[in-house]
PDB file of N, CA and C in Angstrom:
ATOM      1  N   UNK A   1       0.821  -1.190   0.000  1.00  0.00           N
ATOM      2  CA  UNK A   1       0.000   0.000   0.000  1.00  0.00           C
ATOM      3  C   UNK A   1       0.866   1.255   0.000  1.00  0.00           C
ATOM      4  N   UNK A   2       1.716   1.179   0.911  1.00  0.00           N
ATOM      5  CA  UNK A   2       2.798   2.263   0.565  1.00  0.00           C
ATOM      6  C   UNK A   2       3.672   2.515  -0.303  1.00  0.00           C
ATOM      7  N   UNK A   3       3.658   1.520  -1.472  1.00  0.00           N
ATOM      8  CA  UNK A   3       4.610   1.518  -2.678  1.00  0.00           C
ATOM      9  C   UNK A   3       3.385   2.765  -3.590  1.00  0.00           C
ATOM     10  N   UNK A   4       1.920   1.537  -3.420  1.00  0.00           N
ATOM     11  CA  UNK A   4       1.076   2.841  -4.350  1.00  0.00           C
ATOM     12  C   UNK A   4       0.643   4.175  -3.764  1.00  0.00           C
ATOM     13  N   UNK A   5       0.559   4.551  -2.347  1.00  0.00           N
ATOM     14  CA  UNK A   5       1.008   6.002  -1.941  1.00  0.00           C
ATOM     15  C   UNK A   5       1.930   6.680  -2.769  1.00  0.00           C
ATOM     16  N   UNK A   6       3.051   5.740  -2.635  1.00  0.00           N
ATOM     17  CA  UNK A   6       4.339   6.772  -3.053  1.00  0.00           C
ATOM     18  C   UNK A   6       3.999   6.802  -4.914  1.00  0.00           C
ATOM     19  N   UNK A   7       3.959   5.975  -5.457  1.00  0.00           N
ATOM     20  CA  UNK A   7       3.502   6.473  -6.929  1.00  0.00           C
ATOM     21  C   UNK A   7       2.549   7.417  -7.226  1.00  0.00           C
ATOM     22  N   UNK A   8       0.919   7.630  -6.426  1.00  0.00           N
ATOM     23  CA  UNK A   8       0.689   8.412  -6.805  1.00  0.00           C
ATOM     24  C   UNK A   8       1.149  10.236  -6.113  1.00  0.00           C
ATOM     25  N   UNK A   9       2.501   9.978  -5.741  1.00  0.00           N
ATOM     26  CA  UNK A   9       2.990  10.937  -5.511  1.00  0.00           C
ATOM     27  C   UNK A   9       3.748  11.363  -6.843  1.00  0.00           C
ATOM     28  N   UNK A  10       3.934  10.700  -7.402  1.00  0.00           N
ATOM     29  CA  UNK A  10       4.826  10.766  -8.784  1.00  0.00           C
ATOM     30  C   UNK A  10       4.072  11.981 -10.110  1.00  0.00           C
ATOM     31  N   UNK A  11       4.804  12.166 -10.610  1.00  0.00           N
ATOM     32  CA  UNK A  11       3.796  13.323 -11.754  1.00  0.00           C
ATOM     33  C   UNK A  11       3.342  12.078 -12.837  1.00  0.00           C
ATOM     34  N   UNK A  12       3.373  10.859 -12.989  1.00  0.00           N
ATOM     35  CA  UNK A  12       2.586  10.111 -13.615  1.00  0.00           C
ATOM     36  C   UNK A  12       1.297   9.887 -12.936  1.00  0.00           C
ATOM     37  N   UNK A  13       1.849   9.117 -11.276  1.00  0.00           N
ATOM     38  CA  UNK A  13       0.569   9.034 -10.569  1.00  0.00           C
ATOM     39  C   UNK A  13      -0.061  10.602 -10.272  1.00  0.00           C
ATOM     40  N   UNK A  14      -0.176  11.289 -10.252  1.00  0.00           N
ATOM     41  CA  UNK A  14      -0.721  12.553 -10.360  1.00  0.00           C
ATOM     42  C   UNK A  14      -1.661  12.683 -11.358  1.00  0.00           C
ATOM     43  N   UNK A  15      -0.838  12.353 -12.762  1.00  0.00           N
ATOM     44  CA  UNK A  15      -2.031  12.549 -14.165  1.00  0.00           C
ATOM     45  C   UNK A  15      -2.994  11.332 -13.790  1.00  0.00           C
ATOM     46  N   UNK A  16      -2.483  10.029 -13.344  1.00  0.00           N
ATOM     47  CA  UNK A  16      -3.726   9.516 -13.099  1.00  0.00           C
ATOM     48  C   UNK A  16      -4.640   9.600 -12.269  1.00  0.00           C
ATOM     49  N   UNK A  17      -4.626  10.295 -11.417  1.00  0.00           N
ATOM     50  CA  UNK A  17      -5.203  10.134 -10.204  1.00  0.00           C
ATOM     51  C   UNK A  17      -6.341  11.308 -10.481  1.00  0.00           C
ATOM     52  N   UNK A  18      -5.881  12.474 -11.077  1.00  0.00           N
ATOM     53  CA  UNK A  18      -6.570  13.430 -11.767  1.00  0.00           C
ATOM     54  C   UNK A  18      -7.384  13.071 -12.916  1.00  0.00           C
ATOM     55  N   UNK A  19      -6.748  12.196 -13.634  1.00  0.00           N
ATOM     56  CA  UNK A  19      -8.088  11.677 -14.614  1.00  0.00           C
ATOM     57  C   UNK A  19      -9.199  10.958 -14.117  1.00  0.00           C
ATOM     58  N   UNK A  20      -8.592  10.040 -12.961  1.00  0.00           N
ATOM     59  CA  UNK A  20      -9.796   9.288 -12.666  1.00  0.00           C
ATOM     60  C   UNK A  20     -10.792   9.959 -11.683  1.00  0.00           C
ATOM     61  N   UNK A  21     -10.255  10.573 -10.926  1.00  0.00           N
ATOM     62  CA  UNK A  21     -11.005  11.676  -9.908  1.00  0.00           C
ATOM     63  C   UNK A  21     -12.165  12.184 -11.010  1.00  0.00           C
ATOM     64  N   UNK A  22     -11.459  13.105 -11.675  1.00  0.00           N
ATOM     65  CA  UNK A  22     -12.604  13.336 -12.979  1.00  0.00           C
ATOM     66  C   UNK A  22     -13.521  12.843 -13.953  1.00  0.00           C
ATOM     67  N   UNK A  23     -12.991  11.712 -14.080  1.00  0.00           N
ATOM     68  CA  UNK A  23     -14.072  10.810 -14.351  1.00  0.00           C
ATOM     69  C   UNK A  23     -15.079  10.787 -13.553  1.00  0.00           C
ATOM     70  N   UNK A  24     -15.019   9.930 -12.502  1.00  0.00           N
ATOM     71  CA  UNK A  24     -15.985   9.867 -11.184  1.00  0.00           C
ATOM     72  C   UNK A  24     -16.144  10.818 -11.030  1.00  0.00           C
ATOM     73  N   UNK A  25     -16.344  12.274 -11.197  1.00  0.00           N
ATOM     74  CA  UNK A  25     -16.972  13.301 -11.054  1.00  0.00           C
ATOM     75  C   UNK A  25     -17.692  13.658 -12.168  1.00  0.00           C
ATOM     76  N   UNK A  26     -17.444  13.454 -13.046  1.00  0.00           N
ATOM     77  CA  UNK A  26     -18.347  13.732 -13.692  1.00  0.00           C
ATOM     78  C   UNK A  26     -19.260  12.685 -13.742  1.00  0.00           C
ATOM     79  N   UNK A  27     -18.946  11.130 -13.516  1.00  0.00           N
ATOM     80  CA  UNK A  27     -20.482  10.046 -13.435  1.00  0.00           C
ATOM     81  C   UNK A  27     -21.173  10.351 -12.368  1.00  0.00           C
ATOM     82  N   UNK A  28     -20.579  10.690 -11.359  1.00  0.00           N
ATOM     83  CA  UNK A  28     -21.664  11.159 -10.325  1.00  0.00           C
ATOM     84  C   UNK A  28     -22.791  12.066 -10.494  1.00  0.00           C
ATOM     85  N   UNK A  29     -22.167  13.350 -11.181  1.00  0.00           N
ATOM     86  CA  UNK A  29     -23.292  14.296 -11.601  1.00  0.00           C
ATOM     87  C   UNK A  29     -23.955  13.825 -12.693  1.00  0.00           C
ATOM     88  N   UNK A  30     -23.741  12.963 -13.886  1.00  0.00           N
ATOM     89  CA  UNK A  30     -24.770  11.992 -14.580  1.00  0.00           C
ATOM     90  C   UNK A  30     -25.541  11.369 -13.987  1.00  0.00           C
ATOM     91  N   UNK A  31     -25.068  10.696 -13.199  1.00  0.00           N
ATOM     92  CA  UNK A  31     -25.959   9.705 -12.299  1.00  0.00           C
ATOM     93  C   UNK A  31     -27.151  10.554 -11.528  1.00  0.00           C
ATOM     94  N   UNK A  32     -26.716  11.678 -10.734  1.00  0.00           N
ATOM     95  CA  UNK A  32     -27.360  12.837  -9.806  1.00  0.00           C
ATOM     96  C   UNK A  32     -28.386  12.947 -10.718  1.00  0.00           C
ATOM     97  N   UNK A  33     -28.321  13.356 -12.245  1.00  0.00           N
ATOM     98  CA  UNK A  33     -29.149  14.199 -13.429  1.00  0.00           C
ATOM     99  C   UNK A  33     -29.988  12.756 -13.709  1.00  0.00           C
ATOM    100  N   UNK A  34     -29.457  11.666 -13.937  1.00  0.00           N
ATOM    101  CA  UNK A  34     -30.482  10.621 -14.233  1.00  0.00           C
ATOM    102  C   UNK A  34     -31.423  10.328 -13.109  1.00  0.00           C
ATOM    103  N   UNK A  35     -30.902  10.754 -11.846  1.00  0.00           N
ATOM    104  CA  UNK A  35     -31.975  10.333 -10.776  1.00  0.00           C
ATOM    105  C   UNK A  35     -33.459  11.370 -10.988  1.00  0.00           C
ATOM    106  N   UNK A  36     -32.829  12.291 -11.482  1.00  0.00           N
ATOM    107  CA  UNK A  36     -34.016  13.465 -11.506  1.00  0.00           C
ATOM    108  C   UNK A  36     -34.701  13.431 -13.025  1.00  0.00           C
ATOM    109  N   UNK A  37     -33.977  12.036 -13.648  1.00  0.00           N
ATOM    110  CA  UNK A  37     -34.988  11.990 -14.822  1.00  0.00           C
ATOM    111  C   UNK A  37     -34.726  12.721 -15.984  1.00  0.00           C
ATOM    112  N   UNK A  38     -33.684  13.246 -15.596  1.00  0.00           N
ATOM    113  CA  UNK A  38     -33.440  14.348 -16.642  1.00  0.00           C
ATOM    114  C   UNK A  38     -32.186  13.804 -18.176  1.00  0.00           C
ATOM    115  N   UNK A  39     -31.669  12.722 -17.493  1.00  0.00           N
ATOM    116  CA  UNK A  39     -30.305  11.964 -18.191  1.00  0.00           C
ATOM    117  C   UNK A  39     -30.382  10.583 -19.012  1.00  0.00           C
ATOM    118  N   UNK A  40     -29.824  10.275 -20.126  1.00  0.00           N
ATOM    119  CA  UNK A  40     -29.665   8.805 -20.319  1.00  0.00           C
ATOM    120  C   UNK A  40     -28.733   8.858 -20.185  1.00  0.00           C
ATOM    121  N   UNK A  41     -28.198   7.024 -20.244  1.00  0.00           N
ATOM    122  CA  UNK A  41     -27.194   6.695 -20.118  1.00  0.00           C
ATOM    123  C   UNK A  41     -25.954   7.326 -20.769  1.00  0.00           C
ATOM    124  N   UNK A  42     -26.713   7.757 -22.539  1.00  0.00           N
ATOM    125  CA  UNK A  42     -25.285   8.710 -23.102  1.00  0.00           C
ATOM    126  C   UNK A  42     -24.631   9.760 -22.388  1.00  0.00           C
ATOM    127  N   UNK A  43     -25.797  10.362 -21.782  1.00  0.00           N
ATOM    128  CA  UNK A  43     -25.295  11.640 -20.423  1.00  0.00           C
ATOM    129  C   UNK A  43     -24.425  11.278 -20.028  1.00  0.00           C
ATOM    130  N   UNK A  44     -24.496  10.096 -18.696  1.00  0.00           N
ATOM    131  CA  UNK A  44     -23.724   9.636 -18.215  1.00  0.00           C
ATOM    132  C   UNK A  44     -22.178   9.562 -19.093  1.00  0.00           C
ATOM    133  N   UNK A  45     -22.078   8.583 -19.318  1.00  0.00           N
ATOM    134  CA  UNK A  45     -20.655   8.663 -20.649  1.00  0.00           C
ATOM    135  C   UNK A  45     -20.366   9.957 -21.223  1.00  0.00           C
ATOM    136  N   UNK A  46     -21.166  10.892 -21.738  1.00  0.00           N
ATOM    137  CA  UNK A  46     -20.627  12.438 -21.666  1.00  0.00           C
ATOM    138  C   UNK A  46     -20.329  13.433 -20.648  1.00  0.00           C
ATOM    139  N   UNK A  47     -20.706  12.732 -19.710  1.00  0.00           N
ATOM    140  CA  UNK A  47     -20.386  13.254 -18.486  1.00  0.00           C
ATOM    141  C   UNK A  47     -19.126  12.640 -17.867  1.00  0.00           C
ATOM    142  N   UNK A  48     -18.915  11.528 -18.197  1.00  0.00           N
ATOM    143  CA  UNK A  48     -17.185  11.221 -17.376  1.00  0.00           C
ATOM    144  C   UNK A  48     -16.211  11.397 -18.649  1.00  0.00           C
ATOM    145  N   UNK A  49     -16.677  11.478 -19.754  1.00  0.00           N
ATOM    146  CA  UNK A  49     -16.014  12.007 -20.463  1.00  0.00           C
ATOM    147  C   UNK A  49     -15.340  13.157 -20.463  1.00  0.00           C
ATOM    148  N   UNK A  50     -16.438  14.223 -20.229  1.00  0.00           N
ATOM    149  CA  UNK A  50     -16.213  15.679 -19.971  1.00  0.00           C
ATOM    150  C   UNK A  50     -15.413  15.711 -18.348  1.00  0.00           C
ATOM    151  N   UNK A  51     -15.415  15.120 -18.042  1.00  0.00           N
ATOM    152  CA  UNK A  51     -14.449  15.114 -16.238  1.00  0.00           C
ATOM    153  C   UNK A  51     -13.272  14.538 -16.621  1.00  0.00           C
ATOM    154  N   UNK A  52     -13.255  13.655 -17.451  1.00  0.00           N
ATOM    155  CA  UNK A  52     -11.900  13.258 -17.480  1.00  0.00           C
ATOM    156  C   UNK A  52     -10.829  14.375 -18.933  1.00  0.00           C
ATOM    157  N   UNK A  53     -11.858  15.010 -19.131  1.00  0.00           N
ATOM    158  CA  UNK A  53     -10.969  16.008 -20.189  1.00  0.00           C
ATOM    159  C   UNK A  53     -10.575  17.252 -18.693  1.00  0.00           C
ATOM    160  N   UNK A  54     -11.667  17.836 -18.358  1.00  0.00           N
ATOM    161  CA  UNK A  54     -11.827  18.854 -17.128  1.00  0.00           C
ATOM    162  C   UNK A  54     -10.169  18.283 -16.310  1.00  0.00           C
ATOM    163  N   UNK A  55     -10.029  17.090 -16.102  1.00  0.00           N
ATOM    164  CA  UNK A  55      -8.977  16.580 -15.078  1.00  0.00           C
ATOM    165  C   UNK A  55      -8.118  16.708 -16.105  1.00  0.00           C
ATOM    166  N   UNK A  56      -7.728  16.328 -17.186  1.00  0.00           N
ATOM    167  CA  UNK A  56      -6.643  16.473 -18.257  1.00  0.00           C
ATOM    168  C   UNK A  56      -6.039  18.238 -18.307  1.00  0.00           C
ATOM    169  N   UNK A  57      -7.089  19.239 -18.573  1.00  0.00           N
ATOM    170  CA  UNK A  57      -6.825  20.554 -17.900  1.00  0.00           C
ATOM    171  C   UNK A  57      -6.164  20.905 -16.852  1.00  0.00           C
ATOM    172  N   UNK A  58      -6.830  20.328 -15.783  1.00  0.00           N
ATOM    173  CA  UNK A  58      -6.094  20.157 -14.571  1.00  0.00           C
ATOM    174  C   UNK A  58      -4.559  20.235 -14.683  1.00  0.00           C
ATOM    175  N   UNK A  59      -4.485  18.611 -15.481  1.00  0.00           N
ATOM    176  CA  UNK A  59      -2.812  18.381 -15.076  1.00  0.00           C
ATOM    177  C   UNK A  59      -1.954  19.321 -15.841  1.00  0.00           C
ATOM    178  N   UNK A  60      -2.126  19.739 -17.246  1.00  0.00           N
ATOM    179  CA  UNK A  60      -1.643  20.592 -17.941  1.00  0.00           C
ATOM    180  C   UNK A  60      -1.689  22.271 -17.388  1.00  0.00           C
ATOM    181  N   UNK A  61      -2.601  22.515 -16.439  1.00  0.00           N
ATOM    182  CA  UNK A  61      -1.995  23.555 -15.420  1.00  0.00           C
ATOM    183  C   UNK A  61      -1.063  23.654 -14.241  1.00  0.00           C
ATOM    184  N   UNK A  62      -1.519  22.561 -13.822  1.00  0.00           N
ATOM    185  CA  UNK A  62      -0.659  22.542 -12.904  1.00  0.00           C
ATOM    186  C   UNK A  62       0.653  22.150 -13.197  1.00  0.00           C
ATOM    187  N   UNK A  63       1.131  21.520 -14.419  1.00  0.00           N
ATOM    188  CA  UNK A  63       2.223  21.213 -14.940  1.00  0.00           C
ATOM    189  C   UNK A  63       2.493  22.768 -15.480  1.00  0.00           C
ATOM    190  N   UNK A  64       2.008  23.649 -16.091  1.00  0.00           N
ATOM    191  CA  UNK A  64       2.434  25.168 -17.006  1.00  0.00           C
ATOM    192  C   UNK A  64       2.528  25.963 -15.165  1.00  0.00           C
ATOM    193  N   UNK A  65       1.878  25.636 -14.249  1.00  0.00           N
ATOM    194  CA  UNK A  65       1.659  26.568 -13.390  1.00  0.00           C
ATOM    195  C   UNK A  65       3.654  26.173 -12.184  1.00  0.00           C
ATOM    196  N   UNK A  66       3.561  24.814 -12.549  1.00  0.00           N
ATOM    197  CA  UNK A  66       5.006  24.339 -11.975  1.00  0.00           C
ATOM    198  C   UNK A  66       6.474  24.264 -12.604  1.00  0.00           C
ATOM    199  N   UNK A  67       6.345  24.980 -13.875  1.00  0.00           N
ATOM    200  CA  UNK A  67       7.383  25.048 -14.872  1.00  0.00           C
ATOM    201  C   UNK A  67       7.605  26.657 -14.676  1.00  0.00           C
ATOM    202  N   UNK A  68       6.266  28.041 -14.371  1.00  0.00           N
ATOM    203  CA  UNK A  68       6.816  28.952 -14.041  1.00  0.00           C
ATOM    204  C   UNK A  68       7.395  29.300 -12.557  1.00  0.00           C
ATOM    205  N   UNK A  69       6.676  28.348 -11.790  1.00  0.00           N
ATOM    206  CA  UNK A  69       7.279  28.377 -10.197  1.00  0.00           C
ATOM    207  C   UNK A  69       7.092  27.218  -9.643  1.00  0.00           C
ATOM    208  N   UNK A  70       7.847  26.345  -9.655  1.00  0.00           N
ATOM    209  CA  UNK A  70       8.411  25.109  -8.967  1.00  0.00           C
ATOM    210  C   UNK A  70       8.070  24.972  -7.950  1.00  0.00           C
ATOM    211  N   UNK A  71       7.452  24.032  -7.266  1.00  0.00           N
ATOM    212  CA  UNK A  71       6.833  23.922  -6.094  1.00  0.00           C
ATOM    213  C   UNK A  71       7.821  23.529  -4.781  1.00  0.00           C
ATOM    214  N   UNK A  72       7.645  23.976  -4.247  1.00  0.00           N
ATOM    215  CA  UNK A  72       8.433  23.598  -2.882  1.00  0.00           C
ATOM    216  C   UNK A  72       8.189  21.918  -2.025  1.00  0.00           C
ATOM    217  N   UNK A  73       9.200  21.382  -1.369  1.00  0.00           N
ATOM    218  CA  UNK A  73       8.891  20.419  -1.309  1.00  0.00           C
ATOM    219  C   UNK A  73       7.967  19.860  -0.164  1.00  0.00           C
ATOM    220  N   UNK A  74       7.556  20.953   0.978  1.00  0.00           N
ATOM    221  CA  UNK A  74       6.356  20.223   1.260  1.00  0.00           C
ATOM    222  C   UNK A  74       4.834  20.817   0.490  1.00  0.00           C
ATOM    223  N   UNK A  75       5.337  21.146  -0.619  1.00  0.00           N
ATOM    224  CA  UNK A  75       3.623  21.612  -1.448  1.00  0.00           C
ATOM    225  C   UNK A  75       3.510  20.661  -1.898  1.00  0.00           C
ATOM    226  N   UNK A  76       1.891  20.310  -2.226  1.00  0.00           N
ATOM    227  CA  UNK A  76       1.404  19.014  -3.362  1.00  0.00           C
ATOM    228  C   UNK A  76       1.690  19.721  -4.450  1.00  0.00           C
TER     229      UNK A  76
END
């Protein structure tokens, strides 16, 4: 368990951890929208779709945001 701690400390485990976070955020709010009737299943799938692009953003800032100022080493 502490080998995969320490990977997703890594800037690989990072991009993943951010894609999948985003994923599951966005099926949740599909799921939320289908409870209210409002969603099909394509929702859903355009919806973790769209989270896992949203998390892809993510990493590509925080990667442009750590190339102009380098993070210190107790920052995430």
């Amino acid at each position: 368990m502490k080998g995969l701690v320490a990977w997703l400390g890594t800037p690989v485990g990072r991009l993943v951890r951010d894609l999948v976070e985003g994923a599951i955020a966005g099926a949740v709010a599909a799921v939320v929208a289908l409870q209210l009737d409002v969603a099909t299943p394509k929702v859903i799938l355009a919806a973790a779709v769209t989270g896992a692009v949203a998390a892809a953003i993510a990493v590509a800032r925080r990667a442009l945001v750590n190339a102009v100022s380098p993070a210190t080493p107790g920052q995430p």
